[in-house]
Each structure stands twice: as structure tokens, then as C-alpha cells.
C-alpha atoms as a PDB file:
ATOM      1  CA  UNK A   1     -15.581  -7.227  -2.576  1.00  0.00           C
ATOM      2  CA  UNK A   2     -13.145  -5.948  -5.371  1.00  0.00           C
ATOM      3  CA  UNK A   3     -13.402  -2.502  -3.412  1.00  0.00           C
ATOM      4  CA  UNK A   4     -12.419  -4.536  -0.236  1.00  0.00           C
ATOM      5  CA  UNK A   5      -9.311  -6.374  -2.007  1.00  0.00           C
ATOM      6  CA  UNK A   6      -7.758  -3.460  -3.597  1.00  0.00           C
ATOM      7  CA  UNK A   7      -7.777  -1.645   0.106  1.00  0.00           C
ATOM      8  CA  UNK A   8      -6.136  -4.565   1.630  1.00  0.00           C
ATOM      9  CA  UNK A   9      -3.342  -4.746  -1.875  1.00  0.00           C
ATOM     10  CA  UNK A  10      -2.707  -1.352  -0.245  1.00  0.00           C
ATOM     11  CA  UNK A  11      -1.982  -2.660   3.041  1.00  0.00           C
ATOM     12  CA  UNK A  12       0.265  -5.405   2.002  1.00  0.00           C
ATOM     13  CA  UNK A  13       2.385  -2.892  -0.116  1.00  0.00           C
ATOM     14  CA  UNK A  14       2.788  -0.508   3.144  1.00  0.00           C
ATOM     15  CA  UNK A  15       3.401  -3.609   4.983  1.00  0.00           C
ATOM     16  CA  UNK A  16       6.428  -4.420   2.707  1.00  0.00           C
ATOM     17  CA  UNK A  17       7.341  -0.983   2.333  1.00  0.00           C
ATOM     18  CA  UNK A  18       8.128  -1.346   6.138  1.00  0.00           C
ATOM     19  CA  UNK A  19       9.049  -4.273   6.778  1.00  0.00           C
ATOM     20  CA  UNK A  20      10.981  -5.721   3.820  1.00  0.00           C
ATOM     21  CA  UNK A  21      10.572  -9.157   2.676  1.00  0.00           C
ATOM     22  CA  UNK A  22       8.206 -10.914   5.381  1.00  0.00           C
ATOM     23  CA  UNK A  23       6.814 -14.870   5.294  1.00  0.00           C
ATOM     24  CA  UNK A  24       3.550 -15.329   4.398  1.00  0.00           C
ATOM     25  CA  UNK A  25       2.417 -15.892   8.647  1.00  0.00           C
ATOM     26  CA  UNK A  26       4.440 -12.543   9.593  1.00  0.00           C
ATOM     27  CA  UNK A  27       2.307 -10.959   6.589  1.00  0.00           C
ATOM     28  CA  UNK A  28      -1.017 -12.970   7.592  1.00  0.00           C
ATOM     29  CA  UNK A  29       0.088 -11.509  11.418  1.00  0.00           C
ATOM     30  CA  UNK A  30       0.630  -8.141  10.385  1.00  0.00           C
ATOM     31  CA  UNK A  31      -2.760  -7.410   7.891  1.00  0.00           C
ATOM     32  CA  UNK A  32      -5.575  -7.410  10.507  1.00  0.00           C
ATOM     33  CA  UNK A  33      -8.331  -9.053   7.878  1.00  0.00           C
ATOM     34  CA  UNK A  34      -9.291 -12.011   7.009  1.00  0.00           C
ATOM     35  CA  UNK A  35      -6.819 -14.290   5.313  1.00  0.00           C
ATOM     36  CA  UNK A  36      -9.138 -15.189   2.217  1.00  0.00           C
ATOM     37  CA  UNK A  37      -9.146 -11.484   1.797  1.00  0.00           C
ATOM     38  CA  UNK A  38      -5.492 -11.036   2.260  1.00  0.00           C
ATOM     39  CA  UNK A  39      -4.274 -13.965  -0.129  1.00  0.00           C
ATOM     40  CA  UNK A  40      -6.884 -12.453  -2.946  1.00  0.00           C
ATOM     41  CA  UNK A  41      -5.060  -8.991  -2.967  1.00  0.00           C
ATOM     42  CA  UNK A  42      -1.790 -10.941  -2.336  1.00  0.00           C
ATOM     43  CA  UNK A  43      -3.085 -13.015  -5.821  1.00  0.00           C
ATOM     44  CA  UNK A  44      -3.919  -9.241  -7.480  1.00  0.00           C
ATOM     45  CA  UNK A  45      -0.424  -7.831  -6.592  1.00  0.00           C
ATOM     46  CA  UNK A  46       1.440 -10.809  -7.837  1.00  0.00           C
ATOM     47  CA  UNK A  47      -0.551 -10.699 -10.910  1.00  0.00           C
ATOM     48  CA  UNK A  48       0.254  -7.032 -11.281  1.00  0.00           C
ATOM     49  CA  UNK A  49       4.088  -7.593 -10.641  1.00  0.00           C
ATOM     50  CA  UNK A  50       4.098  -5.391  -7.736  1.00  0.00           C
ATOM     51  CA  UNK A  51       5.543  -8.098  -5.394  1.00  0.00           C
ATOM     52  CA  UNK A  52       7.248 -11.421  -5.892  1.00  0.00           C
ATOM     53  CA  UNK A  53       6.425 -14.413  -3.773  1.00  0.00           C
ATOM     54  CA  UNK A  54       9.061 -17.215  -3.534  1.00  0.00           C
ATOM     55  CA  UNK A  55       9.168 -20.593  -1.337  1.00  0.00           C
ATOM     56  CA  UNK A  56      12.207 -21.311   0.424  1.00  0.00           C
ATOM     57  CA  UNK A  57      12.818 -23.119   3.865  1.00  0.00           C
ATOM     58  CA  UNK A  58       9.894 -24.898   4.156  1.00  0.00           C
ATOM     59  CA  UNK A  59       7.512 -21.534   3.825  1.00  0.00           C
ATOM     60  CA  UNK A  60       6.647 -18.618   1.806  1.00  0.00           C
ATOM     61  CA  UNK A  61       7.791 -15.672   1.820  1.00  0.00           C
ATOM     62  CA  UNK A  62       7.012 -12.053  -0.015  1.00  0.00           C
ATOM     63  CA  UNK A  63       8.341  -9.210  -0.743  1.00  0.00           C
ATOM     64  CA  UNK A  64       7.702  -5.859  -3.066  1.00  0.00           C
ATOM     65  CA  UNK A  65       9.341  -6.208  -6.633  1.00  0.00           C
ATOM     66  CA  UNK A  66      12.535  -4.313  -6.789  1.00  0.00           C
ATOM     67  CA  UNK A  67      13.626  -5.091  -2.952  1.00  0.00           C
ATOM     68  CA  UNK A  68      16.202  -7.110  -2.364  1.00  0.00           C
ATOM     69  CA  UNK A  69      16.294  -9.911   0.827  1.00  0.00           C
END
């Protein structure tokens, strides 16, 4: 499983990468695995400071550390 959430942390980075700050559905939409998975290695990045995570208009919304919105 940790193998399986630091793939998908990889996935969410090139996701942002591309796409610049997303909300949490667009980045749920966009990561073809299972959301458990994808809010874990959304959880490990966070922790890691790699990406920020803010709330804002009634929804969440993510993007890498360093980008601006």
C-alpha cells in the first residue's frame, strides 16, 4: 500500500504540474484511482510541503507549493 500511495503522490504532482491549481473533484476527476488512495498521497504531499491545500468558495482546492493561483 505505501508502494501504491507514493505512485499516485507522483500523479498528483504531474497533475498540478499541468494543470495548475485544480479543486479537489477536478483532481479526484483527473487521478484515475480510487479516492481513499488519492486523498492518502494527497495527506503524504501536504505533509511533505510539496503542495498546499486551501478552502475557499465552498470547496477545496490544491495546488503544488511555489505556484501561484
Amino acid at each position: 500500500m505505501f508502494t501504491e500511495i507514493g505512485i499516485v503522490a507522483g500523479e498528483i504532482w504531474h497533475f498540478l504540474d499541468s494543470h495548475g491549481e485544480v479543486s479537489l473533484l477536478q483532481l479526484l476527476k483527473g487521478i484515475e484511482k480510487p479516492k481513499e488512495v488519492i486523498l492518502m498521497s494527497l495527506g503524504w504531499l501536504a505533509r511533505e510541503g510539496h503542495v498546499l491545500v486551501k478552502f475557499e468558495e465552498d470547496q477545496y482546492k490544491v495546488n503544488l507549493r511555489g505556484e501561484s493561483s
